[in-house]
Every structure is written in structure tokens, then in C-alpha cells.
C-alpha atoms as a PDB file:
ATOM      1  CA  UNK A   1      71.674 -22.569 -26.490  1.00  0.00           C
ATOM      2  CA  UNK A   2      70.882 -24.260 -29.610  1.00  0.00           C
ATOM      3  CA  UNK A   3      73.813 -25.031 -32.507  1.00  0.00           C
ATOM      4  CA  UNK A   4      72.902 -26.044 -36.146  1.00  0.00           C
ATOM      5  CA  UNK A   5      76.644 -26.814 -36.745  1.00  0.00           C
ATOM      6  CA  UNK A   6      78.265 -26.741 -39.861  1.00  0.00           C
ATOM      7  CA  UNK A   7      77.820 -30.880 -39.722  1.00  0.00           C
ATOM      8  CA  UNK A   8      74.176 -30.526 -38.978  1.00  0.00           C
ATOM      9  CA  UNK A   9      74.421 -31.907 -35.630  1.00  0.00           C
ATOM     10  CA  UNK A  10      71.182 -29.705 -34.349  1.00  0.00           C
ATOM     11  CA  UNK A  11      71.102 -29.877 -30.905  1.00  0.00           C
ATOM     12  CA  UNK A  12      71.279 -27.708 -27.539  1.00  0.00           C
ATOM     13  CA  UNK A  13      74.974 -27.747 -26.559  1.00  0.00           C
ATOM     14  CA  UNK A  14      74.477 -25.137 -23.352  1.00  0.00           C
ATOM     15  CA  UNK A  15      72.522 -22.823 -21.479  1.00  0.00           C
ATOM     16  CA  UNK A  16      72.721 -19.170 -20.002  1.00  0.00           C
ATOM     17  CA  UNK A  17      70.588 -16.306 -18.122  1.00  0.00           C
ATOM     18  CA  UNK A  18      69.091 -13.194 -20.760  1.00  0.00           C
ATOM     19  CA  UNK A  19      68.649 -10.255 -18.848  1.00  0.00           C
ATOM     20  CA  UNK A  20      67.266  -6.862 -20.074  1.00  0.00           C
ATOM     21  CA  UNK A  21      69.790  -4.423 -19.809  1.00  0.00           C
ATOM     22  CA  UNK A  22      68.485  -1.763 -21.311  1.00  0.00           C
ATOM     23  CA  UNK A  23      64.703  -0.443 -23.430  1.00  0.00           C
ATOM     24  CA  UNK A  24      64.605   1.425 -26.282  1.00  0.00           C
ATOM     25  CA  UNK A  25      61.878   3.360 -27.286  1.00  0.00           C
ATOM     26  CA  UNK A  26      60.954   5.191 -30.414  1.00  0.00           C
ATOM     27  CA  UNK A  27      62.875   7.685 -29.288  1.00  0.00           C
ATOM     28  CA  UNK A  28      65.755   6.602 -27.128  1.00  0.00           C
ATOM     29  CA  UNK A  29      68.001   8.916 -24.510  1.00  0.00           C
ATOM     30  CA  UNK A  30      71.311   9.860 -26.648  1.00  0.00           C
ATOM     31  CA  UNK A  31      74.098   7.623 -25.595  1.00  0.00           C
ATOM     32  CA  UNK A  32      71.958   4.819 -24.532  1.00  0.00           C
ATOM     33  CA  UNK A  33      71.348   3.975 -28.648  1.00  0.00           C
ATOM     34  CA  UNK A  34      75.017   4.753 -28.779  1.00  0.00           C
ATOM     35  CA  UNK A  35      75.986   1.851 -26.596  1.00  0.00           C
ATOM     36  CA  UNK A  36      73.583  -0.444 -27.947  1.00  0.00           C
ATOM     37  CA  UNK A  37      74.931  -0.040 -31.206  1.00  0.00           C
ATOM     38  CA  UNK A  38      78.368  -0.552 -30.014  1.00  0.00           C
ATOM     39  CA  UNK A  39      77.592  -3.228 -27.829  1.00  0.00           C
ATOM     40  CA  UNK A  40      75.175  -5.540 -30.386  1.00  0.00           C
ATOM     41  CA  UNK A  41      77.637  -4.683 -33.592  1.00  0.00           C
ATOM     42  CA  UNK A  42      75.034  -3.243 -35.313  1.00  0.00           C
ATOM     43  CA  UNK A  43      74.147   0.009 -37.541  1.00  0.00           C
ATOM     44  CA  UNK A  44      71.617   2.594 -36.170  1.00  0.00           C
ATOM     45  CA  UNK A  45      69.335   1.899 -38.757  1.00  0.00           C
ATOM     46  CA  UNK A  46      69.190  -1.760 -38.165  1.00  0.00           C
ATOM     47  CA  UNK A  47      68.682  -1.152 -34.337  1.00  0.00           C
ATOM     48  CA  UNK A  48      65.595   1.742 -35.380  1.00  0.00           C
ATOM     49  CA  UNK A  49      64.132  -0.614 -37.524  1.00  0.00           C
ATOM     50  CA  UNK A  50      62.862  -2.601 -34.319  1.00  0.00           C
ATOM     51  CA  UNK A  51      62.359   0.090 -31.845  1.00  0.00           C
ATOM     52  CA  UNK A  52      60.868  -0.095 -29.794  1.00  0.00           C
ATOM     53  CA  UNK A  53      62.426  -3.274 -28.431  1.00  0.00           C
ATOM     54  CA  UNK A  54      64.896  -4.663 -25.453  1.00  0.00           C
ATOM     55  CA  UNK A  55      68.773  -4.922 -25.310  1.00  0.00           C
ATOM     56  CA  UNK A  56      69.446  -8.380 -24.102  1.00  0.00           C
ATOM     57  CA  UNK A  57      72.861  -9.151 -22.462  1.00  0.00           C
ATOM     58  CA  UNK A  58      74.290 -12.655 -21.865  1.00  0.00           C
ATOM     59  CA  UNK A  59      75.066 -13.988 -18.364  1.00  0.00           C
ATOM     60  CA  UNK A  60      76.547 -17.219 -16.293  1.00  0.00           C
ATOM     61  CA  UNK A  61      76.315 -19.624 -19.717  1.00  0.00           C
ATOM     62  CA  UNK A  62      77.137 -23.175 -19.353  1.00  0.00           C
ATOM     63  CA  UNK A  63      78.050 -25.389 -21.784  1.00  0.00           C
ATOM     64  CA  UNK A  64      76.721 -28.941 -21.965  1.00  0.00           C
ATOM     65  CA  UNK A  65      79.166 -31.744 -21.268  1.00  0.00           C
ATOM     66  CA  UNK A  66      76.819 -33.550 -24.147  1.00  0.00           C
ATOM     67  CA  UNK A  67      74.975 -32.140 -26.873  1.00  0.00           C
ATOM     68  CA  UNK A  68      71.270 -32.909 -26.495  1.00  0.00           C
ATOM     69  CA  UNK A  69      69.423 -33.263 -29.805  1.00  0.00           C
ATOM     70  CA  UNK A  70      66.315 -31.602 -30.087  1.00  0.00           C
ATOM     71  CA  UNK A  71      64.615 -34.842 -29.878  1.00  0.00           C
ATOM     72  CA  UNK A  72      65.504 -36.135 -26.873  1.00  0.00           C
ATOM     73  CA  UNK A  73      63.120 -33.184 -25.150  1.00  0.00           C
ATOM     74  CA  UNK A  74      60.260 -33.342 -27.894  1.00  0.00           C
ATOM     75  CA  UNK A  75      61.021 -30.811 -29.926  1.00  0.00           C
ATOM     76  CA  UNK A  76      60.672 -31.842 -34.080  1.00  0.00           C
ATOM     77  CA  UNK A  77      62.540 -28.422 -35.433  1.00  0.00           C
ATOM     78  CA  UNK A  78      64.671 -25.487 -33.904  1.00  0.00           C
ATOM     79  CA  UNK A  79      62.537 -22.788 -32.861  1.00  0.00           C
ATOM     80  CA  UNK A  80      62.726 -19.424 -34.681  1.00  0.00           C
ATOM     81  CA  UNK A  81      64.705 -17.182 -32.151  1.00  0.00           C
ATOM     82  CA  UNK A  82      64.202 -18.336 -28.818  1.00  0.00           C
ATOM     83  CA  UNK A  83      61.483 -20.310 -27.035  1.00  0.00           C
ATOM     84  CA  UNK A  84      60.853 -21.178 -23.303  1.00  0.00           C
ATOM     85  CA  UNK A  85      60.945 -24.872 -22.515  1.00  0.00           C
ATOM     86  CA  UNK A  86      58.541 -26.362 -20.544  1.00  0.00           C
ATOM     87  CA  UNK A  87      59.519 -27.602 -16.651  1.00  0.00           C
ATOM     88  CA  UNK A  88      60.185 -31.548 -17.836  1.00  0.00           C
ATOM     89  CA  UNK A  89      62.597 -29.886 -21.151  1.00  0.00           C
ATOM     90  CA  UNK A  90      64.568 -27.919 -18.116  1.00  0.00           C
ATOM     91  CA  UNK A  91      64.518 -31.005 -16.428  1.00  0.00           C
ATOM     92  CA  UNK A  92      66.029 -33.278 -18.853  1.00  0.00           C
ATOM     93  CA  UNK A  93      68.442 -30.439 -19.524  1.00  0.00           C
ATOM     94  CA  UNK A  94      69.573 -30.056 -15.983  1.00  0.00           C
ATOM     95  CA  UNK A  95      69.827 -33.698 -15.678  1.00  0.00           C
ATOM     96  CA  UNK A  96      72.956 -33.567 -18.485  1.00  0.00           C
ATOM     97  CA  UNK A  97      74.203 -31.064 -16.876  1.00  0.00           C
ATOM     98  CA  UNK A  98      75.165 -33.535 -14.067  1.00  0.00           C
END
């Protein structure tokens, strides 16, 4: 989990689990686009404009006892949305995590 901060500090201050809980399609079963609205605080025609597309839910996050600037595992800039790190970033994540 990445923070900007208000003070600029840039830097991954936790970590957590994404798992799909639901996909929409173009044309999604009523009540399931109902509840993804609801649950992701957004209007229907925000959510339409990226169907078809996955409902991510947040599990089991941990927060850092440091902040670990983006430097410290190679990285020059934050990435977009989300990236995957490669095994030696998860390492020297884990490792503050001890």
C-alpha cells in the first residue's frame, strides 16, 4: 500500500490481499451492479463506463511498523494503480515487517 502523504513522504506504509469478489460484464445480473455500486461508493454510470471489469475487495492488510520509500526497493516513481513487485521487493518488504 503506497501513501503520497500530504508531506510528500512517498513511500509503502503497508500491505494487504485483493481478491475478486465479484465480475461484471457488459451486462451484469440485477443486484450484483446494485451492490457494487453500494459497496465501491460509486454512480452506475461510473461503474458502466469500465464494464466489463472486476470488483476487488480488501483483505488481512498490515500496516508497516516503518514506511519504506520507494527507493529502498528500486522503484524511481509510484506506479499508476497497482503493480506486482518482484520476489527480492516482497522480500525487503517482509523483512520490515519483522
Amino acid at each position: 500500500l503506497y501513501e503520497s502523504g500530504k508531506d510528500g513522504k512517498r513511500a509503502i506504509i503497508g500491505k494487504c490481499r485483493l481478491v475478486v469478489t465479484a465480475s461484471l460484464y457488459l451486462y451484469p445480473p440485477k443486484g450484483i451492479l446494485e451492490l457494487a455500486i453500494k459497496n465501491a461508493c460509486v454512480t452506475e454510470e461510473h461503474l458502466r463506463n469500465y464494464l466489463p471489469c472486476s470488483v476487488w475487495g480488501v483483505q488481512d492488510p498490515v500496516r508497516l511498523s516503518h514506511a519504506v520509500p520507494l527507493s529502498d526497493i528500486g522503484m524511481t516513481r509510484p506506479p499508476q494503480s497497482w503493480q506486482y513487485l518482484t520476489d527480492e521487493q516482497a522480500d525487503i518488504l517482509e523483512r520490515r515487517l519483522a
